[in-house]
Protein backbone atom coordinates (compact mmCIF):
# COMPACT_ATOMS: atom_id res chain seq x y z
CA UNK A 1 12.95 25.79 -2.75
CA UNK A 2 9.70 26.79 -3.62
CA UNK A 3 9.20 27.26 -7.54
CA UNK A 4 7.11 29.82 -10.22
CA UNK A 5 4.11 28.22 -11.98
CA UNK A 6 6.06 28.20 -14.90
CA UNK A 7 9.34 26.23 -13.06
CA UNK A 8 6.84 23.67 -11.82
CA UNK A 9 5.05 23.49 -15.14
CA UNK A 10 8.79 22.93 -16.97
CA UNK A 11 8.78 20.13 -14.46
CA UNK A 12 5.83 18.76 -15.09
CA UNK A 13 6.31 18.68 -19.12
CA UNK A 14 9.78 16.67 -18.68
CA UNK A 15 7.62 14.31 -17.24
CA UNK A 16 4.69 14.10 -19.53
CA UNK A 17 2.29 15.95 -17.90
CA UNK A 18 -0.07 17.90 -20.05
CA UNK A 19 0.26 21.56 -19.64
CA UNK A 20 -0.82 24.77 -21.85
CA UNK A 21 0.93 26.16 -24.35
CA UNK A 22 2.47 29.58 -23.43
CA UNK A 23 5.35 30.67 -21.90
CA UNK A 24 7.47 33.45 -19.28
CA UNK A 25 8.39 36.59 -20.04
CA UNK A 26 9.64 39.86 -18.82
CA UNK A 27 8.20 42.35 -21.26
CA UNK A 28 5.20 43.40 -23.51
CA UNK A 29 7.27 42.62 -26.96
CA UNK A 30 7.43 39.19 -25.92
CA UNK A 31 4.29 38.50 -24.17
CA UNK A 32 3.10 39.69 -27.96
CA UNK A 33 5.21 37.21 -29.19
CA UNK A 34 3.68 34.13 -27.48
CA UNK A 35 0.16 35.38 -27.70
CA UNK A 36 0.77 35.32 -31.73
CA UNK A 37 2.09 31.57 -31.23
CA UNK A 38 -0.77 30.38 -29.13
CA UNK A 39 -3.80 32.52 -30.14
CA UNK A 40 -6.29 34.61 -28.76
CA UNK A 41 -7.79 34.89 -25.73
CA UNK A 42 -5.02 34.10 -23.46
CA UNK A 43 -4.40 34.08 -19.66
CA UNK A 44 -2.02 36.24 -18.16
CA UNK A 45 -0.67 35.68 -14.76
CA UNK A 46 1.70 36.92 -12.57
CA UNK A 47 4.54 34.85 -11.19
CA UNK A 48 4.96 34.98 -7.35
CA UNK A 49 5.88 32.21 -4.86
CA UNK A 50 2.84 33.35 -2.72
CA UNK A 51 -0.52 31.99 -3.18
CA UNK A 52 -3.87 34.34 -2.82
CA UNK A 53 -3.25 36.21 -6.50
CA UNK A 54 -5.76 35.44 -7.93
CA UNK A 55 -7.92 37.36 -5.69
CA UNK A 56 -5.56 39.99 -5.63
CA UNK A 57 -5.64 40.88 -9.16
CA UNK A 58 -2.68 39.09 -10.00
CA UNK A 59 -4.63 36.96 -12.92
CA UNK A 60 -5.57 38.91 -16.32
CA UNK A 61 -7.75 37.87 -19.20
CA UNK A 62 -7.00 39.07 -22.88
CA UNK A 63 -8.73 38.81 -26.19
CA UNK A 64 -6.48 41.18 -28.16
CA UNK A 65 -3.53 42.70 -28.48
CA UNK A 66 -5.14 45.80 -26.67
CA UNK A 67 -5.76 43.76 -23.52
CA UNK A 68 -2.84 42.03 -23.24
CA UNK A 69 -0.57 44.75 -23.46
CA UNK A 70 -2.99 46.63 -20.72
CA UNK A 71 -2.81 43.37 -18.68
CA UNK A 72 1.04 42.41 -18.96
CA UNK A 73 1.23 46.50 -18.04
CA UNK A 74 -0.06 46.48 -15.40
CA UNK A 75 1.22 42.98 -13.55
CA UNK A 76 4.88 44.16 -14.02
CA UNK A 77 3.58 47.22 -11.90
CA UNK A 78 2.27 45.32 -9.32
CA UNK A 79 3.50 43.86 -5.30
CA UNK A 80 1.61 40.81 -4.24
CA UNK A 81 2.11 40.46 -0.29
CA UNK A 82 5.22 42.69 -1.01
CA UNK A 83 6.60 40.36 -4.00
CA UNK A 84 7.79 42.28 -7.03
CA UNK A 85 6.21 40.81 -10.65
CA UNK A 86 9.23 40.08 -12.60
CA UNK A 87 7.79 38.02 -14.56
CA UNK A 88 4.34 36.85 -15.59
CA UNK A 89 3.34 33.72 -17.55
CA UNK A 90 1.31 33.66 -20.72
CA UNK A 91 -0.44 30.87 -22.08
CA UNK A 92 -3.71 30.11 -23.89
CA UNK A 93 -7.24 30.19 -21.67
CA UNK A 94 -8.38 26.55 -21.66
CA UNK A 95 -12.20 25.30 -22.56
CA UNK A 96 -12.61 24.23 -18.79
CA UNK A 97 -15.59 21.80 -18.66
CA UNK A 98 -14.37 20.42 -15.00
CA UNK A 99 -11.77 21.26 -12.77
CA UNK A 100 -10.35 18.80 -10.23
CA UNK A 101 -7.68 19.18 -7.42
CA UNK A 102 -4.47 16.38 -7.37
CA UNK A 103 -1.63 17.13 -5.10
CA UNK A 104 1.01 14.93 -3.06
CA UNK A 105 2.45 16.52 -0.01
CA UNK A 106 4.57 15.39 3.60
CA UNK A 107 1.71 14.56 6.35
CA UNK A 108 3.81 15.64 9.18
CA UNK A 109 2.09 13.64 12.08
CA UNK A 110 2.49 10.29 9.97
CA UNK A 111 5.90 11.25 8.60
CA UNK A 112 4.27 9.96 4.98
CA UNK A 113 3.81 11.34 1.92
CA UNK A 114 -0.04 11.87 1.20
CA UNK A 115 -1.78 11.84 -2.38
CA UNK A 116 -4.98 13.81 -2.12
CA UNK A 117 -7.61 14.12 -5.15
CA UNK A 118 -10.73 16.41 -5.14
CA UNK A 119 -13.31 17.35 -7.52
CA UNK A 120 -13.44 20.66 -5.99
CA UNK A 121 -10.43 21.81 -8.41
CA UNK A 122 -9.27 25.97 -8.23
CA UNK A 123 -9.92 26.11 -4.34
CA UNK A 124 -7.33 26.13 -1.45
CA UNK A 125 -7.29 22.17 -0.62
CA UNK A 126 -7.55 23.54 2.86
CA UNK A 127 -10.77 25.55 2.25
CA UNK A 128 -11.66 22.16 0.17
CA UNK A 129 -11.10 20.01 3.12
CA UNK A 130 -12.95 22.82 5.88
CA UNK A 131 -16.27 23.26 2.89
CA UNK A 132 -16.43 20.17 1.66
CA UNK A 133 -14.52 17.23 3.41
CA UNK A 134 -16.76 14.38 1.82
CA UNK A 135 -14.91 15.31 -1.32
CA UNK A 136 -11.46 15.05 -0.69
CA UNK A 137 -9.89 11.29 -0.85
CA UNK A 138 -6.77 10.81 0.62
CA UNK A 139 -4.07 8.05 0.24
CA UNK A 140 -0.74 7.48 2.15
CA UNK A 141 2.52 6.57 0.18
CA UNK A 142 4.99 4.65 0.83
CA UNK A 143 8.30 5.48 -0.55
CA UNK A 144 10.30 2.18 -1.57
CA UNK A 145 6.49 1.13 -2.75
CA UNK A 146 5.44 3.88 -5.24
CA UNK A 147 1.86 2.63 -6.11
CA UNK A 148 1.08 2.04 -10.02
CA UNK A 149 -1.71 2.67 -12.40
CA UNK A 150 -4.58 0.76 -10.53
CA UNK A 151 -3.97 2.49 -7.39
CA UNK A 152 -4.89 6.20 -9.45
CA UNK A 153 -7.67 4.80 -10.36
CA UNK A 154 -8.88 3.68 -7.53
CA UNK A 155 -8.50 6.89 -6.03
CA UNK A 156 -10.00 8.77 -9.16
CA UNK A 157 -13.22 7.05 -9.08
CA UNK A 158 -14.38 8.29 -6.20
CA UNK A 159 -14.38 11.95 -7.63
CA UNK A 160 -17.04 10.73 -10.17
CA UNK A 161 -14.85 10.61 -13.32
CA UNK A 162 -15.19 7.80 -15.93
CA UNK A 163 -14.15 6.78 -18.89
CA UNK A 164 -11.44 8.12 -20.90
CA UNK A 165 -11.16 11.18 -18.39
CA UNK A 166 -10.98 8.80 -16.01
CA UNK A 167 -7.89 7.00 -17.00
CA UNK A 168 -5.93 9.69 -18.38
CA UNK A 169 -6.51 12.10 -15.26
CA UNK A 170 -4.91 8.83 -13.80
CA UNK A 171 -1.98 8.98 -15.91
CA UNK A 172 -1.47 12.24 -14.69
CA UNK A 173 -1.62 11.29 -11.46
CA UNK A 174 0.48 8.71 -11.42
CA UNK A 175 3.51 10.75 -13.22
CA UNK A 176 2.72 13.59 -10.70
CA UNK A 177 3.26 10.68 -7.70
CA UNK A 178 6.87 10.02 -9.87
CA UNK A 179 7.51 13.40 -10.44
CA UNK A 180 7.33 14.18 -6.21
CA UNK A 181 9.41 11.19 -5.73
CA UNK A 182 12.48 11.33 -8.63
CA UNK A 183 13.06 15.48 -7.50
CA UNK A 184 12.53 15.33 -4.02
CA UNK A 185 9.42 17.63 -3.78
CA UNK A 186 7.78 18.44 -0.62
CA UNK A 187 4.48 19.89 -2.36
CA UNK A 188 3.58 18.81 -5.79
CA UNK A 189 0.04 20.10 -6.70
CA UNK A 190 -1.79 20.62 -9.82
CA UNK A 191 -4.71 22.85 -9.38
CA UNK A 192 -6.88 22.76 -10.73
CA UNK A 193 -6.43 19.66 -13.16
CA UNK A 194 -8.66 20.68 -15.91
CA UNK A 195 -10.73 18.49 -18.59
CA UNK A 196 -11.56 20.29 -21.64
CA UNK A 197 -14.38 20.10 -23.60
CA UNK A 198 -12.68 17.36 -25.46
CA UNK A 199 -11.81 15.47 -22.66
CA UNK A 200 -8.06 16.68 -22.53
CA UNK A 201 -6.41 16.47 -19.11
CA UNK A 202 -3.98 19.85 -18.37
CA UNK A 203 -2.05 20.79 -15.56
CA UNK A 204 -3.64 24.81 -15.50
CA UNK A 205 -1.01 25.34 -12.87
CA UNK A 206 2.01 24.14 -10.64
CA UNK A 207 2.79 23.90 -7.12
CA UNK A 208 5.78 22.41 -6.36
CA UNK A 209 8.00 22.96 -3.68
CA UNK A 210 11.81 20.59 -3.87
CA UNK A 211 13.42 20.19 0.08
CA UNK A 212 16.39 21.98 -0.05
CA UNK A 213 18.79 19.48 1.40
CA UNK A 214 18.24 18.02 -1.78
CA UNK A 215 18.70 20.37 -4.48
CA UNK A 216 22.36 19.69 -4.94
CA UNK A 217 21.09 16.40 -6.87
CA UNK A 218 18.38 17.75 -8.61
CA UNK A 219 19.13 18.48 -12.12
CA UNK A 220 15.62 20.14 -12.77
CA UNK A 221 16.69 22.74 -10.79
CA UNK A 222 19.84 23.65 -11.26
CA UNK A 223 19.35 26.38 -13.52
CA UNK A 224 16.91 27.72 -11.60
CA UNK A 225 17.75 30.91 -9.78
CA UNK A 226 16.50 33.43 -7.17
CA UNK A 227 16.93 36.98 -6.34
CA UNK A 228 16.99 37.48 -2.11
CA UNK A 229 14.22 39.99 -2.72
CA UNK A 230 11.40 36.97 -3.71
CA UNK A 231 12.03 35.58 -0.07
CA UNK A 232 9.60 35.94 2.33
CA UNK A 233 10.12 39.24 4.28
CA UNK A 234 10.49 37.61 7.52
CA UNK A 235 12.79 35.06 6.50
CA UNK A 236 15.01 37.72 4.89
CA UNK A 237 14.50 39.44 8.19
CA UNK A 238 15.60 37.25 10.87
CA UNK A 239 18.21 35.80 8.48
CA UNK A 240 20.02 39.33 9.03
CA UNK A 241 19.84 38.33 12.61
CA UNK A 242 21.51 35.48 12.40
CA UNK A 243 17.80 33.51 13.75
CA UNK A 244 16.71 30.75 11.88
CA UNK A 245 12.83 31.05 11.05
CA UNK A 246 10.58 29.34 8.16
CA UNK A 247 7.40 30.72 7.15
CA UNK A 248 4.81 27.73 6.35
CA UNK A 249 2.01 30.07 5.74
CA UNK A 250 -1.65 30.12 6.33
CA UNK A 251 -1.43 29.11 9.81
CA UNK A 252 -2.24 30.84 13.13
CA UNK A 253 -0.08 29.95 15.90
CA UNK A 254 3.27 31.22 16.02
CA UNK A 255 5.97 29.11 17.73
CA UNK A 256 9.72 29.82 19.14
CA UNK A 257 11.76 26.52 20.25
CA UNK A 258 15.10 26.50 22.00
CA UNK A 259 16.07 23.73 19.67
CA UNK A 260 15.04 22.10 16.30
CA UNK A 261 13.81 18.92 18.07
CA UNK A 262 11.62 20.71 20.45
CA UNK A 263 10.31 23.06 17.25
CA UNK A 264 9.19 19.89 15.51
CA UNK A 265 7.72 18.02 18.69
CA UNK A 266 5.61 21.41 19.30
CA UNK A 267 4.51 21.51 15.27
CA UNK A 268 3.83 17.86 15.80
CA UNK A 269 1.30 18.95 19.15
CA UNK A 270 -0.10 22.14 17.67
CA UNK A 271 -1.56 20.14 14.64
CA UNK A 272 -2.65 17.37 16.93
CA UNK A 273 -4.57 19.40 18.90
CA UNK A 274 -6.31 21.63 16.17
CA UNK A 275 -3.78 24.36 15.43
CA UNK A 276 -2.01 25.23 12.51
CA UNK A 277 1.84 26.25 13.14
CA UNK A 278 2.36 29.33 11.27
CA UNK A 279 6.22 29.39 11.03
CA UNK A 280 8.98 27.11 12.30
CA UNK A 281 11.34 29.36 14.96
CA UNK A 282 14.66 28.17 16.45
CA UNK A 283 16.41 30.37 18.64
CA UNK A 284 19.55 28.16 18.60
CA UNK A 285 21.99 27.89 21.43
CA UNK A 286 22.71 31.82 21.86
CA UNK A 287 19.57 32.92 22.76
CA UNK A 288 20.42 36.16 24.32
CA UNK A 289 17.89 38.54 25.81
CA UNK A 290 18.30 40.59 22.49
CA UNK A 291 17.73 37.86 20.53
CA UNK A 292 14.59 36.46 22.08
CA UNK A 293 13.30 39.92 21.51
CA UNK A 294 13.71 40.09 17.94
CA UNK A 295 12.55 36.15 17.52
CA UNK A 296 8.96 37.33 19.57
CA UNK A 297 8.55 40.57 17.20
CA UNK A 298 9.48 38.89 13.87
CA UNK A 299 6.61 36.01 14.91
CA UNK A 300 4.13 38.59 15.91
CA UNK A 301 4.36 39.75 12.44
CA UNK A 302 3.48 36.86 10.88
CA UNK A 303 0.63 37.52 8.76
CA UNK A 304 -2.69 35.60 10.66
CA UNK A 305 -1.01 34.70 13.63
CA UNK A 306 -3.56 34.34 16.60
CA UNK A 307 -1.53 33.13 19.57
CA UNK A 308 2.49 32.38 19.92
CA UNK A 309 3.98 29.63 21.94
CA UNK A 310 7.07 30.03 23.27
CA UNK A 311 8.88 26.44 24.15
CA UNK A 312 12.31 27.51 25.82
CA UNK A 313 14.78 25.19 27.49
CA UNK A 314 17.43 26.60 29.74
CA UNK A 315 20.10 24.31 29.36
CA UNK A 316 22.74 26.69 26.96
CA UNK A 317 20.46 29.22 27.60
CA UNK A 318 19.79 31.15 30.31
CA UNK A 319 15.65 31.30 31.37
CA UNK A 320 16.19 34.58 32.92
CA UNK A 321 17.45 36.18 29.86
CA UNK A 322 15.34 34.65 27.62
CA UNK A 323 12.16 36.14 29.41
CA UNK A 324 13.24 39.53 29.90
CA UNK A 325 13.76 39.33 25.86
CA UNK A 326 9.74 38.49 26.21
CA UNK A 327 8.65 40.71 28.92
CA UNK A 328 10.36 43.87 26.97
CA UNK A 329 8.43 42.84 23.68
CA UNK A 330 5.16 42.27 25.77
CA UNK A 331 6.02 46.14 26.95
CA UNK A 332 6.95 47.48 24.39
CA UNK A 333 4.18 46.45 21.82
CA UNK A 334 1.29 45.20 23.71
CA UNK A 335 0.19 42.01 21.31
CA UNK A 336 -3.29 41.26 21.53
CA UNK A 337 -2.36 37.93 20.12
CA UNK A 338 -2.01 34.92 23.56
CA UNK A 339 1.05 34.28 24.35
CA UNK A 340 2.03 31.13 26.25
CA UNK A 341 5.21 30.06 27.62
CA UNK A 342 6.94 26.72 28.51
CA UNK A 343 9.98 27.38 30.30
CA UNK A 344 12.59 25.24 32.18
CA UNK A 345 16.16 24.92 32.81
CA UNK A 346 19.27 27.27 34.11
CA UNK A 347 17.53 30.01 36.01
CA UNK A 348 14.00 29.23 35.84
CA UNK A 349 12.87 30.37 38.86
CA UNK A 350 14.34 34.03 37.78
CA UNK A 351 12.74 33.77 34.60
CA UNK A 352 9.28 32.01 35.50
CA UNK A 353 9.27 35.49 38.27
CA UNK A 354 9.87 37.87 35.43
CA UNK A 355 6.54 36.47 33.02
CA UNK A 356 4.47 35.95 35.75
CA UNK A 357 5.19 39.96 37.02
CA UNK A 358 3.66 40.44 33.32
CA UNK A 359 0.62 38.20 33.78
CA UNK A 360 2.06 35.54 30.64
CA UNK A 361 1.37 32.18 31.23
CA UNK A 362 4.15 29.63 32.01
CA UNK A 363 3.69 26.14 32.07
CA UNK A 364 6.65 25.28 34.59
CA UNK A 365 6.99 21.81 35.13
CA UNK A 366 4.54 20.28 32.80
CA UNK A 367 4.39 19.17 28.97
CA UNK A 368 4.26 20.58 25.18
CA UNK A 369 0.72 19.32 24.95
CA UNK A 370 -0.34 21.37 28.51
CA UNK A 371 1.43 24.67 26.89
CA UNK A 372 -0.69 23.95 23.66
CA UNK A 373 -3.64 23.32 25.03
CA UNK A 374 -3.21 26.51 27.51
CA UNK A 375 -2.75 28.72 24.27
CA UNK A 376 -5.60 27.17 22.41
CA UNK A 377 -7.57 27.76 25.56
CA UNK A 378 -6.74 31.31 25.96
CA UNK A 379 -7.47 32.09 21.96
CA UNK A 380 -10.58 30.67 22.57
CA UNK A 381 -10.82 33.08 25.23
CA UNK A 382 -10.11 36.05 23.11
CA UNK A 383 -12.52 34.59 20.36
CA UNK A 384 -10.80 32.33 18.11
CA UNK A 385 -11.98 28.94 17.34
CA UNK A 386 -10.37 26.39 17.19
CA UNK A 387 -10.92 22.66 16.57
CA UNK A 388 -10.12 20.70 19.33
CA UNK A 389 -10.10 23.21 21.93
CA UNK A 390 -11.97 22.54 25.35
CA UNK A 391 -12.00 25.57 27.64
């Protein structure tokens, strides 16, 4: 369950973490309201699960009453990435003097949680990472060993911060480490982390994102609701057809798996090798010729995607079915994105005859990695770079 800015920043306050004063609302009355408690200027933003708003408009600035009711206005008006603004957050603008990145997420390939700090605070961490790698220090966790106050420290130093700043951006830290742990979160980020100009430490924003499986015993939660409209499009889509699909966002490779275990095995291999799974895609054990169809056309929508693997076994499902669900989509819409395909199983020799008559690339007998590195191959051909790619 992904949550608002201002769900993560409730979060955050229960456990100490600085954050500014402000708070949601729905309407220009009240937005009036909490502007009169915090004082002018204030920061307006709107509350989507999606990131990017910023750029797209979705952040206003107000010094009066004028320009708040202009700004709140015109937010409520507003679709980011096809999100309705329900609601938009206001809070008082902050003195910045620095801004600094903190965030602890799941490293997939070492099945750990990872604490990353950067003093390149406000930017994507993965922009952060691509521009300036030097400057973002990375830690492992281990979960029956959460690490204590020395350990942020540690860590913290090597972004340039001392003194006071130093040890309470540390405090922070440490109760945002806690704070992933005690609710189960699979993304806890604060960025940026800003220090004032009196050396006051403030969560500006919230990331958090709590695994699902888990929200049953997560109090913080509980009262926390969603409208089926906030999902993501595609999820909402290929819910409807009874396909299970999970955006992750900001990746390019699309991916379809005839099973869970195969979907995570090919994430695991994509990322290995330089790629960046877009979406997580299991067809399940039904995987009709209709249904493959729909599965390719909902990943071909994916926003970015630059290539699609398709990892299909035929042991349930039936290969020949499965790739005339393919071949029709290849027909019908003519992706310029690659496509690769790793089939085997019941009828493969039917369904390895079908792609091939449509010039898509089957790895037959061989591996995950060979279909991955295949796909990466043939986006390099059509122009896309990517890391660890040899043609």
């Amino acid at each position: 369950m992904k949550l608002f800015e201002h769900e993560g920043k409730q979060i955050f306050s229960q456990w100490g973490i600085p954050i500014p004063r402000g708070g949601a609302v729905q309407d220009i009355h009240d937005a009036r309201w909490v502007a009169g408690q915090t004082g002018y200027p204030v920061v307006v933003k709107s509350q989507v699960l999606r990131g990017g708003r910023g750029k797209a408009g979705g952040v206003k600035f107000a010094s009066g009453e004028a320009e708040l009711d202009a700004g709140v206005k015109e937010l409520l008006a507003m679709r980011l990435a096809g999100e309705p603004v329900e609601t938009v957050l206001v809070e008082e603008k902050l003195n910045i003097a620095s801004e600094f990145y903190m965030g602890v997420t799941l490293d997939p390939k070492n099945q750990l949680p990872l604490l990353m700090v950067s003093a390149q605070g406000g930017m994507d961490i993965e922009q952060v990472a691509k521009e300036f790698p030097h400057q973002v220090f990375k830690a492992h966790l281990h979960p029956l060993q959460k690490p204590g106050l020395h350990s942020m420290l540690d860590l913290l130093l090597k972004t340039g911060l001392r003194g006071k700043e130093l040890v309470r951006a540390a405090t922070v830290l440490l109760k945002l480490v806690h704070c992933y742990f005690d609710n189960n979160a699979i993304t806890a980020e604060i960025n940026p982390l800003v220090i004032d100009a009196e050396g006051n430490v403030i969560a500006a924003d919230a990331k958090v994102e709590i695994d699902d499986n888990a929200l049953f015993r997560v109090k913080a939660v509980a009262h926390f609701t969603r409208k089926e409209e906030v999902a993501d499009p595609l999820e909402a889509e290929a819910k409807s057809m009874d396909i299970s699909y999970v955006g992750l966002g900001g990746g390019n490779i699309g991916l379809i798996a005839g099973g869970a275990g195969l979907g995570m095995a090919s994430m695991d291999m994509i990322a290995a090798h330089g790629g960046r799974p877009a979406n997580f895609l299991d067809l399940g054990g039904d995987a009709t010729m209709e249904k493959t169809a729909r599965a390719l056309r909902i990943v071909l929508k994916a926003p970015g995607v630059q290539g699609v693997l398709i990892n299909l076994f035929g042991g349930i499902n039936n290969c020949e079915q499965m790739a005339k669900g393919i071949s029709q989509v290849v027909d019908d819409l003519k992706p310029s994105q690659a496509v690769v395909v790793k089939m085997r199983g019941h009828s493969q020799e039917e369904g390895w005859t079908i792609l091939a008559d449509k010039k898509i690339p089957v790895i037959k007998m061989g591996t995950t990695e060979e279909a991955v590195l295949l796909l990466l191959q043939e986006m390099n051909r059509q122009g896309v770079t990517v890391d660890g790619c040899t043609d």
